[in-house]
N, C-alpha and C. Protein backbone atom coordinates (compact mmCIF):
# COMPACT_ATOMS: atom_id res chain seq x y z
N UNK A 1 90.51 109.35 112.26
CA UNK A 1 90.85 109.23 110.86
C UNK A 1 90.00 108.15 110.24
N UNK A 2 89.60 108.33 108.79
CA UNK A 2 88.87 107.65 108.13
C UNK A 2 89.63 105.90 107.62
N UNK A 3 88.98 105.12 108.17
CA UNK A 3 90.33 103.68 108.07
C UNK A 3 89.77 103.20 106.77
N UNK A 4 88.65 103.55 106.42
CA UNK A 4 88.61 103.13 105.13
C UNK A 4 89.26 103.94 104.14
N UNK A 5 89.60 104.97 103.99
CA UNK A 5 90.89 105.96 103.15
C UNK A 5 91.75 105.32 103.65
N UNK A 6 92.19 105.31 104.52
CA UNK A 6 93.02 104.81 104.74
C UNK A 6 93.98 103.15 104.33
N UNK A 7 93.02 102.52 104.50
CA UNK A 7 93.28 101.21 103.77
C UNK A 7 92.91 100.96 102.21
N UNK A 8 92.79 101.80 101.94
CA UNK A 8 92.47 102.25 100.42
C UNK A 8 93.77 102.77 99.74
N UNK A 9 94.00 103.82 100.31
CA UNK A 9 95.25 104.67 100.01
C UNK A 9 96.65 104.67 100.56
N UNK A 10 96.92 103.85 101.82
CA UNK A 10 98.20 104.29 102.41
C UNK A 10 98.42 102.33 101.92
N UNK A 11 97.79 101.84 101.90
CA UNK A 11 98.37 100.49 101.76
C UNK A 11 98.28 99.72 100.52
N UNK A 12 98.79 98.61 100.42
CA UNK A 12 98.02 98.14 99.27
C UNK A 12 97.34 96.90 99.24
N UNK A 13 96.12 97.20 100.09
CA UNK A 13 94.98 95.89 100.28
C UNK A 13 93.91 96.21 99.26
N UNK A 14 94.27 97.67 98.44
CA UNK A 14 93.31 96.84 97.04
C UNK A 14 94.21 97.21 96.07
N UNK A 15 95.30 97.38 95.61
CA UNK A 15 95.95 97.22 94.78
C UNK A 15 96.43 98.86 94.49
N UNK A 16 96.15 99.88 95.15
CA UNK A 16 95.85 100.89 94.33
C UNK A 16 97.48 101.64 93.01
N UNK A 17 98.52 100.68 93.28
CA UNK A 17 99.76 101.11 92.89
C UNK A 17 99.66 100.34 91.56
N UNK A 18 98.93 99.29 91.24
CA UNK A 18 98.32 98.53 90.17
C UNK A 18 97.39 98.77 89.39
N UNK A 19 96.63 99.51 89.73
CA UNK A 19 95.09 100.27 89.25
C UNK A 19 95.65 101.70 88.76
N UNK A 20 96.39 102.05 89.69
CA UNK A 20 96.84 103.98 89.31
C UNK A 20 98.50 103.66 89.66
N UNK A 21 99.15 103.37 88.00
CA UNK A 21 100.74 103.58 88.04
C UNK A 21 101.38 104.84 87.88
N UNK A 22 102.42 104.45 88.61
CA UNK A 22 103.03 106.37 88.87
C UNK A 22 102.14 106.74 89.80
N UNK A 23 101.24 107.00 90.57
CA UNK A 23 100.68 107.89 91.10
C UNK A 23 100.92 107.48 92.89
N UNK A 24 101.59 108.18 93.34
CA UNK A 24 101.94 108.04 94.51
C UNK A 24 100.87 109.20 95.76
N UNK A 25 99.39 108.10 96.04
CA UNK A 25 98.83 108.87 96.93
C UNK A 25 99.37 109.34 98.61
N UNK A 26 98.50 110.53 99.08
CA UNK A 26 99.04 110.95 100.37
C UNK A 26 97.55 111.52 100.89
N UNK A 27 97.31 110.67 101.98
CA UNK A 27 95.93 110.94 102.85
C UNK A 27 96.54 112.37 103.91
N UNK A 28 95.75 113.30 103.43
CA UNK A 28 95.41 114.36 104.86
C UNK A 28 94.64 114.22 105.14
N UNK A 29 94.73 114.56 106.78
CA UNK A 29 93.69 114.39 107.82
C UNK A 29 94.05 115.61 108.62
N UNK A 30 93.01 115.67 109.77
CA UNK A 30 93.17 116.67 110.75
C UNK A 30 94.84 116.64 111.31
N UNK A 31 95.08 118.08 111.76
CA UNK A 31 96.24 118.14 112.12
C UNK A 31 96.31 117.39 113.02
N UNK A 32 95.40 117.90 113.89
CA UNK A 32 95.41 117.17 115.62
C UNK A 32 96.17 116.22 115.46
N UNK A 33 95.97 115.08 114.75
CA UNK A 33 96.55 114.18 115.01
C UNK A 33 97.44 113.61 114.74
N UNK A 34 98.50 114.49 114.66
CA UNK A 34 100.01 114.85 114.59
C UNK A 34 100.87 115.24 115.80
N UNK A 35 99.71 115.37 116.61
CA UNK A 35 100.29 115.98 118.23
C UNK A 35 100.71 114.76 118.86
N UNK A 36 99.59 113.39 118.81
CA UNK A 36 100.38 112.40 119.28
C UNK A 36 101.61 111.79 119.14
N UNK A 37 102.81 111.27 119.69
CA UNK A 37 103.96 110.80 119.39
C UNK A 37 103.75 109.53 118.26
N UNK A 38 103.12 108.21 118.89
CA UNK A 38 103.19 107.11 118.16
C UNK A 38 102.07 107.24 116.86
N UNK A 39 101.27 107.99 117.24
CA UNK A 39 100.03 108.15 116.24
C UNK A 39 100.83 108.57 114.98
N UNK A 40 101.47 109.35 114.97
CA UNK A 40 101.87 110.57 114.07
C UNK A 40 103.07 109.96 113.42
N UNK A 41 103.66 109.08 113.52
CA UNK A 41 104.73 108.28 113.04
C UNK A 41 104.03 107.33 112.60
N UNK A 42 103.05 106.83 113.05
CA UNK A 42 102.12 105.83 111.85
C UNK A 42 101.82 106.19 110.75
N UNK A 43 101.34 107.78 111.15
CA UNK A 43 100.59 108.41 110.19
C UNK A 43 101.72 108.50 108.90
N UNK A 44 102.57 109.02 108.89
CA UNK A 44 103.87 109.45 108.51
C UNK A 44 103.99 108.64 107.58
N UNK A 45 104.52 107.20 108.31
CA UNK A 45 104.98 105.73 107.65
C UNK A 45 104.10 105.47 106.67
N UNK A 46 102.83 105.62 106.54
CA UNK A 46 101.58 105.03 105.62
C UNK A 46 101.38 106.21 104.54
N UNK A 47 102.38 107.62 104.60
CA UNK A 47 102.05 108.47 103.34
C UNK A 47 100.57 109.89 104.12
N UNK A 48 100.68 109.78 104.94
CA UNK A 48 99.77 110.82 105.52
C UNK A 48 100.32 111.99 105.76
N UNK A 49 99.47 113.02 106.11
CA UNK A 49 100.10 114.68 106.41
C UNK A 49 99.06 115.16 106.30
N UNK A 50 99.32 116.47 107.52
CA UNK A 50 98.35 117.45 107.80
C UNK A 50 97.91 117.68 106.66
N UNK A 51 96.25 118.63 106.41
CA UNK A 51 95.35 118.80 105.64
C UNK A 51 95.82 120.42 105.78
N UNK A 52 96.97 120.65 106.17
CA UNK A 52 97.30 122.09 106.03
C UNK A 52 97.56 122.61 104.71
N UNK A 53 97.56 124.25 104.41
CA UNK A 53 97.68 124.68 102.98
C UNK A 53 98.73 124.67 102.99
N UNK A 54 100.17 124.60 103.88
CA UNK A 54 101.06 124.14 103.51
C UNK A 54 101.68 123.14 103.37
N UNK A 55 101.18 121.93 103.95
CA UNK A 55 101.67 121.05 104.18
C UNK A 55 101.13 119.82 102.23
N UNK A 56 99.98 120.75 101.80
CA UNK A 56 99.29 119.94 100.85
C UNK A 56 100.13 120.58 99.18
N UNK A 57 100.64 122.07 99.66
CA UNK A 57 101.16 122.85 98.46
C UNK A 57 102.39 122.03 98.09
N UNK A 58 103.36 121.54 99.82
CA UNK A 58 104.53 120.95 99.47
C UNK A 58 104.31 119.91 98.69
N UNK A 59 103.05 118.57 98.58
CA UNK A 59 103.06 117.24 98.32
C UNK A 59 102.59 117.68 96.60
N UNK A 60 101.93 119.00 96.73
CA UNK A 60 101.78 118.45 95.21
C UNK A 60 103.05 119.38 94.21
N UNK A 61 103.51 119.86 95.00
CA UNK A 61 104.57 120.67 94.09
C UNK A 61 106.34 119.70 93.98
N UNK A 62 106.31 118.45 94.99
CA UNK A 62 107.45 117.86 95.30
C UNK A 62 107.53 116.92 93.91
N UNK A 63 108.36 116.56 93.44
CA UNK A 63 109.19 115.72 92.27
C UNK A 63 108.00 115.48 91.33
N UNK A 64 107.70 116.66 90.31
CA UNK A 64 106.84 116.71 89.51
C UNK A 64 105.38 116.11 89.72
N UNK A 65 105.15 115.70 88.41
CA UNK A 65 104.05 114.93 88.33
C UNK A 65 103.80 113.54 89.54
N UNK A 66 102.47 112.78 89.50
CA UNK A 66 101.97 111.67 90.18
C UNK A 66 101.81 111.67 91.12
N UNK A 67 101.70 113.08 92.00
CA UNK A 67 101.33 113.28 93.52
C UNK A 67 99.42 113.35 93.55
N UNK A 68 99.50 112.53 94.16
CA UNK A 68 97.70 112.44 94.85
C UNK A 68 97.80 112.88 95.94
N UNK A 69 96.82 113.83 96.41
CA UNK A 69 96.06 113.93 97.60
C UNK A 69 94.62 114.10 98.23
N UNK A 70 94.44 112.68 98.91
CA UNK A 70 93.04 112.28 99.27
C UNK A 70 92.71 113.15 100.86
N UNK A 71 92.00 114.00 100.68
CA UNK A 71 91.77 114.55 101.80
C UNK A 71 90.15 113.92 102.62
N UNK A 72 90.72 113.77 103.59
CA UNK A 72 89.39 113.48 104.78
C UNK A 72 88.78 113.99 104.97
N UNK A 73 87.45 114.19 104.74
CA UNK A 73 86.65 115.07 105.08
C UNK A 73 85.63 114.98 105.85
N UNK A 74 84.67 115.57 106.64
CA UNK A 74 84.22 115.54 107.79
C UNK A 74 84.88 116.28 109.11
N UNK A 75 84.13 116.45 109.71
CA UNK A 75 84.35 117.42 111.04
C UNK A 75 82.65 117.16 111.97
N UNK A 76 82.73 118.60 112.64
CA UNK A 76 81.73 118.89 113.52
C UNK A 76 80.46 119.47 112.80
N UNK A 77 80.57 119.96 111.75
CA UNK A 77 79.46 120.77 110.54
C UNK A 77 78.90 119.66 109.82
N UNK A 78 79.74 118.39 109.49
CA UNK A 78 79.11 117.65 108.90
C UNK A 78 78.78 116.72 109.95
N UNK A 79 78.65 116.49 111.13
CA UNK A 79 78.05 115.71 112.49
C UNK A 79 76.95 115.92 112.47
N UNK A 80 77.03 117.29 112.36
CA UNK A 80 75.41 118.01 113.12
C UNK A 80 74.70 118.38 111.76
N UNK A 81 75.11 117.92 110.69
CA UNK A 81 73.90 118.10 109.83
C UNK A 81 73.60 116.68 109.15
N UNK A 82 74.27 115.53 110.13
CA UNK A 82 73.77 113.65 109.41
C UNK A 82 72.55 113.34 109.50
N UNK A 83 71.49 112.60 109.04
CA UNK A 83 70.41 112.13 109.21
C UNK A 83 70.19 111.05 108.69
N UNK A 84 69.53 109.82 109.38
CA UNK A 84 69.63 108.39 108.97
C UNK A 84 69.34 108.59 107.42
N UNK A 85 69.90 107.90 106.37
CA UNK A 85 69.06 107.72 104.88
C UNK A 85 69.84 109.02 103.93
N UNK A 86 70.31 109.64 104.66
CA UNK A 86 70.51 111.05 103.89
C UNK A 86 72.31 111.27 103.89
N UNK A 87 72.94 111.55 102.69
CA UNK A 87 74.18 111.33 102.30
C UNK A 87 75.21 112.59 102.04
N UNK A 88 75.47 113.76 102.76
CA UNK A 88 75.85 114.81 102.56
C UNK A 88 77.28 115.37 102.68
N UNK A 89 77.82 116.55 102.03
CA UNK A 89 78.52 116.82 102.11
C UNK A 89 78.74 118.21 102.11
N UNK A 90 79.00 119.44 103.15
CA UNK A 90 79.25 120.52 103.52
C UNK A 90 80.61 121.12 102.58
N UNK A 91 80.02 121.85 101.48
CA UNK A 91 81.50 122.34 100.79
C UNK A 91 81.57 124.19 100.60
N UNK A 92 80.52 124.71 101.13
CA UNK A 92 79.88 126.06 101.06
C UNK A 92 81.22 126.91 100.70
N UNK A 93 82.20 126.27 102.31
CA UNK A 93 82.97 127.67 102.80
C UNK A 93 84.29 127.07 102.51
N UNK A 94 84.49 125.78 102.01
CA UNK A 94 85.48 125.25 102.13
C UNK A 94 86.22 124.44 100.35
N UNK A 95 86.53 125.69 100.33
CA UNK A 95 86.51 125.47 98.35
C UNK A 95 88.40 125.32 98.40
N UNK A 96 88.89 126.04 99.29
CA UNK A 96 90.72 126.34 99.34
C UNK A 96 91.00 125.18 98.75
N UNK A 97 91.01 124.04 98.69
CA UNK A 97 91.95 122.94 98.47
C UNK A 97 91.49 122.76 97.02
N UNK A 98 90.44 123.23 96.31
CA UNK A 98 90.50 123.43 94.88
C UNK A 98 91.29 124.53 94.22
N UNK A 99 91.44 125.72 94.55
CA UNK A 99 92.10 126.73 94.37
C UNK A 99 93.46 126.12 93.99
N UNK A 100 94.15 125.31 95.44
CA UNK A 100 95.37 124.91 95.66
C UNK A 100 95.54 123.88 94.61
N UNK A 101 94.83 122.65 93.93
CA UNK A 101 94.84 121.91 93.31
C UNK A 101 95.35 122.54 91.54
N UNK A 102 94.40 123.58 91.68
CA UNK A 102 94.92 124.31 90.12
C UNK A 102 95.44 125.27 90.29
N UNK A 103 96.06 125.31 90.92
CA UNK A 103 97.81 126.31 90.91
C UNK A 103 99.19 125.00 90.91
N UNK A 104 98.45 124.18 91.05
CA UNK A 104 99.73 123.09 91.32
C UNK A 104 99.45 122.15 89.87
């Protein structure tokens, strides 16, 4: 998991509940790492949840307005296409979580 989202969004070491009022963010990340016991109760505690289409439909459809969700991005597609100097981002095949954003 990305610790800089992370300390960005699940906590407040830069203020973000001060900067963006009302807006209650929620980091998804890979499922995987929900399988661990203690991992996954961290995850939990700090406002995290699977990057699933269901798991992202529930957060933005739950008690109206001011739901954020910062999704992690990166995998194995964006590994194998890094190169020193060069700043990319793989979005070809992977548009769903916009779809989901404007239905909600």
């Amino acid at each position: 998991m990305c610790v800089g989202a992370f300390c960005n969004f699940c906590t407040e070491a830069t203020g973000f509940s001060r900067v963006f009022p009302g807006i209650t963010p929620h980091l998804a990340t890979l499922s995987g790492l929900f399988c661990l016991p203690i991992l996954r109760d961290y995850l939990l505690s700090g406002g995290g949840c699977s990057v699933s289409k269901s798991s992202l439909g529930h957060i933005l459809s739950q008690r109206g307005m001011g739901n954020a969700v910062v999704i992690v991005v990166g995998g194995a597609a964006e590994s194998m296409a890094g190169a020193p100097g060069v700043h990319s981002v793989l979005l070809k095949n992977r548009k769903g979580f916009v779809r989901l954003a404007l239905t909600h």
